[in-house]
PDB file of N, CA and C in Angstrom:
ATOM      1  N   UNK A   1      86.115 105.189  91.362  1.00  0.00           N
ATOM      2  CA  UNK A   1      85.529 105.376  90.063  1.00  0.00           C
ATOM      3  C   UNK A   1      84.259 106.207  90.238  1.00  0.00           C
ATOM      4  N   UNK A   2      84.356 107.238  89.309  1.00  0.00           N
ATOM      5  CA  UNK A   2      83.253 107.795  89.356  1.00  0.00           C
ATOM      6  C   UNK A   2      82.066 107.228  88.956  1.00  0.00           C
ATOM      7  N   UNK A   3      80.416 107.828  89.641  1.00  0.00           N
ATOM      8  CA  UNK A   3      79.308 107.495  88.986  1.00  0.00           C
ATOM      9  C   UNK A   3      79.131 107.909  87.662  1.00  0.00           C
ATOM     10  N   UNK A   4      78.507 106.906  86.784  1.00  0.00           N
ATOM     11  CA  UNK A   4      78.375 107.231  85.302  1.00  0.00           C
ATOM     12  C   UNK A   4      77.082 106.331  84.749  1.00  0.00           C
ATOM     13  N   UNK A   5      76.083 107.014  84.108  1.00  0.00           N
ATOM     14  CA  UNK A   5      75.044 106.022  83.461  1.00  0.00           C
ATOM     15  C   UNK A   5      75.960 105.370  82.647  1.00  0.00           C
ATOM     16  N   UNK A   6      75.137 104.162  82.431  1.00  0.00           N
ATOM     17  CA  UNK A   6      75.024 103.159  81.385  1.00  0.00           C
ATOM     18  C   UNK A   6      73.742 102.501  80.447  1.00  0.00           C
ATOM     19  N   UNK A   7      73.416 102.254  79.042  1.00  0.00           N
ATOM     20  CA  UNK A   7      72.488 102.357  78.518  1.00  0.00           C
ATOM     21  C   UNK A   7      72.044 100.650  78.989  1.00  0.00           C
ATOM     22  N   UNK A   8      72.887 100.228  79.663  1.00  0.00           N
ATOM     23  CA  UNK A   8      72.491  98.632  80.443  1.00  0.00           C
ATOM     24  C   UNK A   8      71.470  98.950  81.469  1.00  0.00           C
ATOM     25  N   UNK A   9      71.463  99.713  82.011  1.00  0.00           N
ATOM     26  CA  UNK A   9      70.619 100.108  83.246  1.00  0.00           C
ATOM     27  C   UNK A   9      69.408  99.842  82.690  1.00  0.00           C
ATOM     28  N   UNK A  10      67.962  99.485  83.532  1.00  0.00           N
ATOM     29  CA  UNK A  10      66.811  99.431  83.308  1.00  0.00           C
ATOM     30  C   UNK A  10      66.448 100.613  84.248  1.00  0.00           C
ATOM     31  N   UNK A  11      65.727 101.521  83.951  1.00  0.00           N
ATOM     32  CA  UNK A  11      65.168 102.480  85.050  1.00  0.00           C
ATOM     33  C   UNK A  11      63.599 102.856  84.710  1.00  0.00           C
ATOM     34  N   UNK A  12      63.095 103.220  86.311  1.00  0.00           N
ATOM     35  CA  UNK A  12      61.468 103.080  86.128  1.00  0.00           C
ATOM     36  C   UNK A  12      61.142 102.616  87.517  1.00  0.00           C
ATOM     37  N   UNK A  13      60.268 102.526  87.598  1.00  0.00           N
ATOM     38  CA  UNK A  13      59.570 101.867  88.631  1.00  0.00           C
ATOM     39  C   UNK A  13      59.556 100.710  88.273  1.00  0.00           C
ATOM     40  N   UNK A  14      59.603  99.336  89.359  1.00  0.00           N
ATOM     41  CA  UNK A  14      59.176  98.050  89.783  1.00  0.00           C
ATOM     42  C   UNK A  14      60.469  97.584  88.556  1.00  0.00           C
ATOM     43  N   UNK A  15      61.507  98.196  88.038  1.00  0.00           N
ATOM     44  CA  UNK A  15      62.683  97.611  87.343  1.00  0.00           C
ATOM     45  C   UNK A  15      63.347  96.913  88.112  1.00  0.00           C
ATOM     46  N   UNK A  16      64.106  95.833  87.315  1.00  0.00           N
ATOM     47  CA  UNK A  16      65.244  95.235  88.409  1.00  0.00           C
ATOM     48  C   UNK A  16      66.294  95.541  87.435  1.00  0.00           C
ATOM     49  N   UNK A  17      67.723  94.804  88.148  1.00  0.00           N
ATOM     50  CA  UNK A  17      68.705  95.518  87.536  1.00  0.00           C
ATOM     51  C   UNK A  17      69.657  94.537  88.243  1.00  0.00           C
ATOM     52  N   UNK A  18      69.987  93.614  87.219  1.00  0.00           N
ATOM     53  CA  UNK A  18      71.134  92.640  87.903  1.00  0.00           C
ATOM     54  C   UNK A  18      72.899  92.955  87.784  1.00  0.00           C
ATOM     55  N   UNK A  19      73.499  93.044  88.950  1.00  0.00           N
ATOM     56  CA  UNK A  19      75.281  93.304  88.992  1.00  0.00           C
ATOM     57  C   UNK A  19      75.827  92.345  89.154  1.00  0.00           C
ATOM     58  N   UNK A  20      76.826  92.439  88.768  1.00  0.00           N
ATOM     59  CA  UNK A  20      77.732  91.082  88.670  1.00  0.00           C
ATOM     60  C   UNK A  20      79.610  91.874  88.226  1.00  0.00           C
ATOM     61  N   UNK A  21      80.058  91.632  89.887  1.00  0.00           N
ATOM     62  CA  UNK A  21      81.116  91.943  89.468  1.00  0.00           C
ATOM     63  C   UNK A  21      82.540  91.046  89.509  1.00  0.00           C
ATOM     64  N   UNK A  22      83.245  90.675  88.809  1.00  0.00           N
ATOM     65  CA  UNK A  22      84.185  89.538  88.877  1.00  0.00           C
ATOM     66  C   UNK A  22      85.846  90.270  89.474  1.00  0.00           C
ATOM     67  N   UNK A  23      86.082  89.902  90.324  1.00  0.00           N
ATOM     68  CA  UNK A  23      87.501  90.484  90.580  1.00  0.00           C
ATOM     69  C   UNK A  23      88.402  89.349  90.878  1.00  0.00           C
ATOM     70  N   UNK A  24      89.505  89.360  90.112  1.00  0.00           N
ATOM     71  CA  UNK A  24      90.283  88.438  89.469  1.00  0.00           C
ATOM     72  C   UNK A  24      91.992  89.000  89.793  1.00  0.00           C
ATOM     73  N   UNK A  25      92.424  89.025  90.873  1.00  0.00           N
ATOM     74  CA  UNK A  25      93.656  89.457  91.458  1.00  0.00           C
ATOM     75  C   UNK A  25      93.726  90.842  91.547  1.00  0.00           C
ATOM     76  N   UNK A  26      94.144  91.495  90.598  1.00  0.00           N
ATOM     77  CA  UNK A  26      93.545  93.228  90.498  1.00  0.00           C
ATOM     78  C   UNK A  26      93.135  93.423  89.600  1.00  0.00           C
ATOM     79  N   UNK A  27      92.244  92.143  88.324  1.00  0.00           N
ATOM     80  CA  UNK A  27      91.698  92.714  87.843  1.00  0.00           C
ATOM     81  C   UNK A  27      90.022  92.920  88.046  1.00  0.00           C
ATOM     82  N   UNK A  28      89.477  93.709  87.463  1.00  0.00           N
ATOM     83  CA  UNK A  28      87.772  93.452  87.808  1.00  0.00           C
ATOM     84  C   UNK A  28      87.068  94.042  86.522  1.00  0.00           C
ATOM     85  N   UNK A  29      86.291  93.027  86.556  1.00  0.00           N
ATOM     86  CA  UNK A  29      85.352  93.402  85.177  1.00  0.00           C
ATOM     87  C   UNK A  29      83.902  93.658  86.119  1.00  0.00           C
ATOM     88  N   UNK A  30      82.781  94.725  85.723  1.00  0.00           N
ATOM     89  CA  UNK A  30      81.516  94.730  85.966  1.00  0.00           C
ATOM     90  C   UNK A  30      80.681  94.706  85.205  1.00  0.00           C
ATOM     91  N   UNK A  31      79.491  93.892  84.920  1.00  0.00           N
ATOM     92  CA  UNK A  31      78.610  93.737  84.143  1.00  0.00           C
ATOM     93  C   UNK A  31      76.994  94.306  84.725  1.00  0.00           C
ATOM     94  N   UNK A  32      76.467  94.876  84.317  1.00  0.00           N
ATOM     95  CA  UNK A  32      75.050  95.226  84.685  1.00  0.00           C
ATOM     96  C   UNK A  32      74.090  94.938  83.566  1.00  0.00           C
ATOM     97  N   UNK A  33      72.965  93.810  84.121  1.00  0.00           N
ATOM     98  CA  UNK A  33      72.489  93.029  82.882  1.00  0.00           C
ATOM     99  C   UNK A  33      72.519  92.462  82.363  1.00  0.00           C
ATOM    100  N   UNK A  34      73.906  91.881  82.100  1.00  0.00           N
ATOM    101  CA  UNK A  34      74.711  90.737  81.503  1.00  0.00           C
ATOM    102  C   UNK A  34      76.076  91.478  80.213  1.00  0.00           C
ATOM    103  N   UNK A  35      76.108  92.658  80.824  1.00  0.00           N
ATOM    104  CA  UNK A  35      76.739  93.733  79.496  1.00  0.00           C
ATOM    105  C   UNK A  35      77.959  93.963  80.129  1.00  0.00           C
ATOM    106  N   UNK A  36      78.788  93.738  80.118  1.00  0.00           N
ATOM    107  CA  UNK A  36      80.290  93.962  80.198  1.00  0.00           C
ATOM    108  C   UNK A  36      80.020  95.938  80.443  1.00  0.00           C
ATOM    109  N   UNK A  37      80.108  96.320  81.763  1.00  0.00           N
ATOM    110  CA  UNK A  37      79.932  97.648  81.575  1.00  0.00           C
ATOM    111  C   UNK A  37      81.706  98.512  81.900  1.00  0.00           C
ATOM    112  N   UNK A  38      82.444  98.073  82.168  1.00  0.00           N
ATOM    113  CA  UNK A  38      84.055  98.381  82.581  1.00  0.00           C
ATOM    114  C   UNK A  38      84.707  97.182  82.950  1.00  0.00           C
ATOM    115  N   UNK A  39      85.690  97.432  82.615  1.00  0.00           N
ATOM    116  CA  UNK A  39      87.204  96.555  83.417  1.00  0.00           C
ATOM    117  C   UNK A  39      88.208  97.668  83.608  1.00  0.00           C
ATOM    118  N   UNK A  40      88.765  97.326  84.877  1.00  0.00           N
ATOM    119  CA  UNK A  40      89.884  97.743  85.643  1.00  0.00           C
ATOM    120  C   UNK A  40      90.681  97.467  86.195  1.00  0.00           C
ATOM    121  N   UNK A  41      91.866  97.607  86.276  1.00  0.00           N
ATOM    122  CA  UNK A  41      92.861  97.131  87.028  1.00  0.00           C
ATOM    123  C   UNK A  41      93.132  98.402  88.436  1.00  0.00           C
ATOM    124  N   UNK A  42      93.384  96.966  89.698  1.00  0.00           N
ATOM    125  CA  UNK A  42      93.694  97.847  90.649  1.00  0.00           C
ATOM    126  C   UNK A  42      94.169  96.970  91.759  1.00  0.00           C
ATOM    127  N   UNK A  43      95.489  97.800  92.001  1.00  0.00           N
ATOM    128  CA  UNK A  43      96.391  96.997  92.606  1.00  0.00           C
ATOM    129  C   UNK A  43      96.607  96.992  94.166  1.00  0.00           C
ATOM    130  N   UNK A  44      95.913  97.823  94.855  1.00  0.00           N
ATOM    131  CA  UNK A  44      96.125  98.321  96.026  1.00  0.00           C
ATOM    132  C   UNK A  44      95.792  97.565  97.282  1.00  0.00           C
ATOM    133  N   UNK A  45      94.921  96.900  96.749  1.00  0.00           N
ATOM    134  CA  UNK A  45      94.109  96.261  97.822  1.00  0.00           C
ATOM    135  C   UNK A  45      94.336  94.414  97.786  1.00  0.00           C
ATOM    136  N   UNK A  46      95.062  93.692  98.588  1.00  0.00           N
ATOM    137  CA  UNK A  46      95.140  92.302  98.472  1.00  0.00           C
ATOM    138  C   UNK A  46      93.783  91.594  98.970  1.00  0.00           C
ATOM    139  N   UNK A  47      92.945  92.205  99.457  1.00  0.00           N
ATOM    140  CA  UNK A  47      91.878  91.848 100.341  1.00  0.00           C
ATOM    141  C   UNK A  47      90.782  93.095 101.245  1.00  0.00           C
ATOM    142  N   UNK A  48      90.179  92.669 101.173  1.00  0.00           N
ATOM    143  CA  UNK A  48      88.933  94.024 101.726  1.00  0.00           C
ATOM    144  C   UNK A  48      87.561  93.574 102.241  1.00  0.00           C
ATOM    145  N   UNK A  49      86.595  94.401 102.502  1.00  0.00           N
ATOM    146  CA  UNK A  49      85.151  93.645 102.501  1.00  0.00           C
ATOM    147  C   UNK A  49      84.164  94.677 101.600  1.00  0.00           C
ATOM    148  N   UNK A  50      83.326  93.610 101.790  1.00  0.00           N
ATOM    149  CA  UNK A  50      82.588  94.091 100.227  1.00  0.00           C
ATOM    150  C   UNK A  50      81.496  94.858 100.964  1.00  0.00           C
ATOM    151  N   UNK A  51      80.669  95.761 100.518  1.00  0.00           N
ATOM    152  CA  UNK A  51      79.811  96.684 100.458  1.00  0.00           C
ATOM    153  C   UNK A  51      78.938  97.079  99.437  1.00  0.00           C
ATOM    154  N   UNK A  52      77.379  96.986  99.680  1.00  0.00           N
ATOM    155  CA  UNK A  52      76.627  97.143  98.641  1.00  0.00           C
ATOM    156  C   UNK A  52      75.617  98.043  98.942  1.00  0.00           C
ATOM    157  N   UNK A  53      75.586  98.997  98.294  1.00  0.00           N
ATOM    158  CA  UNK A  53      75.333 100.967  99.067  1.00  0.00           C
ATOM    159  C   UNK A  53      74.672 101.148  97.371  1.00  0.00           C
ATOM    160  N   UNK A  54      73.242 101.409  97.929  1.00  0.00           N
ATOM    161  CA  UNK A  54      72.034 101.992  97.030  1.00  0.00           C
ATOM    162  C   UNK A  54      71.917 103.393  97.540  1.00  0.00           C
ATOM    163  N   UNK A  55      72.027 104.640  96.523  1.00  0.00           N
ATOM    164  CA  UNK A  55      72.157 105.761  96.969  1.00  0.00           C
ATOM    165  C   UNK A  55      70.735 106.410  96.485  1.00  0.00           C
ATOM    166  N   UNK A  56      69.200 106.637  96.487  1.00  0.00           N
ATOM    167  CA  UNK A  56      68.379 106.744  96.194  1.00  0.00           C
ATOM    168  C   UNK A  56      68.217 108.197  95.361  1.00  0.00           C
ATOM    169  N   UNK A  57      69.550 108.932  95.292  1.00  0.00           N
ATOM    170  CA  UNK A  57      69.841 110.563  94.686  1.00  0.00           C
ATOM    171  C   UNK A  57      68.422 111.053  95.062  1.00  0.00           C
ATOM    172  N   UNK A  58      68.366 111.724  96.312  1.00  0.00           N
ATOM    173  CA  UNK A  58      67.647 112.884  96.388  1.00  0.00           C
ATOM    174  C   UNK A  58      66.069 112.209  97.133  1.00  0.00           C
ATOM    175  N   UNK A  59      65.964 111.255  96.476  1.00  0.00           N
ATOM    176  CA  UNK A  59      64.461 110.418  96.567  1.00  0.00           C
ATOM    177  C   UNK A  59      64.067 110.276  98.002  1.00  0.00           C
ATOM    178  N   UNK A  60      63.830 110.334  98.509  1.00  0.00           N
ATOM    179  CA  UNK A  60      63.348 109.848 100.209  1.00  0.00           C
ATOM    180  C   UNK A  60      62.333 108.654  99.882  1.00  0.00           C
ATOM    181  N   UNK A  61      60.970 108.833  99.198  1.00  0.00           N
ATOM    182  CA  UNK A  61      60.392 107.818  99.162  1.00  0.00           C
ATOM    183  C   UNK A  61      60.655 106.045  98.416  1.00  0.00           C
ATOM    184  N   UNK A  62      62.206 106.524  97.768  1.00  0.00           N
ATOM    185  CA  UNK A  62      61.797 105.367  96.657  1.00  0.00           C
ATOM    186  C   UNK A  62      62.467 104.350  97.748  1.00  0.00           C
ATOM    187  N   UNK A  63      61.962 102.865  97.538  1.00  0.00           N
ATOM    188  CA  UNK A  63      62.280 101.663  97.921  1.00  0.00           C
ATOM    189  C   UNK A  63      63.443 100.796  96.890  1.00  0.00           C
ATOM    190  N   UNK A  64      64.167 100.906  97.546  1.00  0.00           N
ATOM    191  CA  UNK A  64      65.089 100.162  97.304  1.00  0.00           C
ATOM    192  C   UNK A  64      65.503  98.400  98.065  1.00  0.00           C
ATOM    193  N   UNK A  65      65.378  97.180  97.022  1.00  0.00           N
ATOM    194  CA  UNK A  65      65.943  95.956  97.708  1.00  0.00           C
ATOM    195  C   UNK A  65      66.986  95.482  97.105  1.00  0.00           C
ATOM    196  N   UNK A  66      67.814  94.601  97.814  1.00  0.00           N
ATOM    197  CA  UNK A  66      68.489  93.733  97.187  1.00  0.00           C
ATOM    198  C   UNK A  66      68.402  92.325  97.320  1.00  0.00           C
ATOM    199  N   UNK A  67      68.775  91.377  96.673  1.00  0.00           N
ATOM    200  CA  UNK A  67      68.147  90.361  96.789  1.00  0.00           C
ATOM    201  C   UNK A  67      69.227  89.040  96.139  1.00  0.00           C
ATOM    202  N   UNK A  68      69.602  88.144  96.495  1.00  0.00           N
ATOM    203  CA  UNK A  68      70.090  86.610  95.735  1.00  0.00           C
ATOM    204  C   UNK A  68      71.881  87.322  96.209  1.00  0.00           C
ATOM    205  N   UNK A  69      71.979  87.817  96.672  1.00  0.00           N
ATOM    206  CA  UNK A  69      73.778  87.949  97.045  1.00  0.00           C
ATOM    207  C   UNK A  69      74.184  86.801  96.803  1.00  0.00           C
ATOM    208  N   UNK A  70      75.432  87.161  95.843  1.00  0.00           N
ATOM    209  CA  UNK A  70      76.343  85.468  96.412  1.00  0.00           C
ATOM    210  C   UNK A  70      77.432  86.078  95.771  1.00  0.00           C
ATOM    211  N   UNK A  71      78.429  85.698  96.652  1.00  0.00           N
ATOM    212  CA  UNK A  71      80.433  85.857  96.969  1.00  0.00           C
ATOM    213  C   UNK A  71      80.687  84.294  96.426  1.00  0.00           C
ATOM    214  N   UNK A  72      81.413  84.370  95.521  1.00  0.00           N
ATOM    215  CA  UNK A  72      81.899  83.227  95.266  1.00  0.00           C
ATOM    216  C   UNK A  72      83.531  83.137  94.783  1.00  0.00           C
ATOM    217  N   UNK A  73      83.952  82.401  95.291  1.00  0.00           N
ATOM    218  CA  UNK A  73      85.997  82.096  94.796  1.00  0.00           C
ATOM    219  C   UNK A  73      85.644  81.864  93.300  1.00  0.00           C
ATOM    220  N   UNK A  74      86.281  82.551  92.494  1.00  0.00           N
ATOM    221  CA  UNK A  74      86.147  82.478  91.050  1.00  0.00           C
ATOM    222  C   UNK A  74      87.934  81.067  91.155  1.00  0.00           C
ATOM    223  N   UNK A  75      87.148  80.182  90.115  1.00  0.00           N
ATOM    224  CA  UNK A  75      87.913  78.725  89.516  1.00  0.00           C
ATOM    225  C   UNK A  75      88.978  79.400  88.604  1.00  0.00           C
ATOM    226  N   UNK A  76      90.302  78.948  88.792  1.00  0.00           N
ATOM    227  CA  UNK A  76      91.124  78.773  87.341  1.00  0.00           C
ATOM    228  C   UNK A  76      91.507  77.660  86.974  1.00  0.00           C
TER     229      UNK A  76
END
C-alpha cells in the first residue's frame, strides 16, 4: 500500500500520533488516532513478523520514538 496523508495525523513538533492496527485472518483495519483510516483484505500471508519503520522523509535531524508496543491475539 502506498504512502498517503490522512487528516487523522497530528503533525508538528513534540506531536504524538497513536497506530493501531487490527488484522483479523486477511482482514486488517488501521486506525491512526482512533479514526478508522483503511481496511483491507489480504490473503497472501498466513503468518509473518511485524515491523515498525519511521521514515523521517529527507529530515536527518528529526527524532523519532516509539513507545507502549503491544501484539496482542485478537478474541472471537
Amino acid at each position: 500500500m502506498d504512502w498517503t496523508n490522512h487528516s487523522a495525523i497530528r503533525v508538528g513538533m513534540h506531536e504524538s500520533n497513536h497506530l493501531r492496527v487490527i488484522c483479523d485472518g486477511e482482514r486488517f483495519r488501521v486506525y491512526l488516532n482512533g479514526v478508522l483510516a483503511t481496511s483491507f483484505k489480504d490473503s497472501r500471508f498466513k503468518l509473518g513478523k511485524l515491523y515498525v519503520v519511521a521514515e523521517p522523509n529527507g529530515q536527518t535531524d528529526l527524532g523519532i520514538a516509539f513507545s507502549d508496543l503491544q501484539l496482542r491475539e485478537v478474541l472471537r
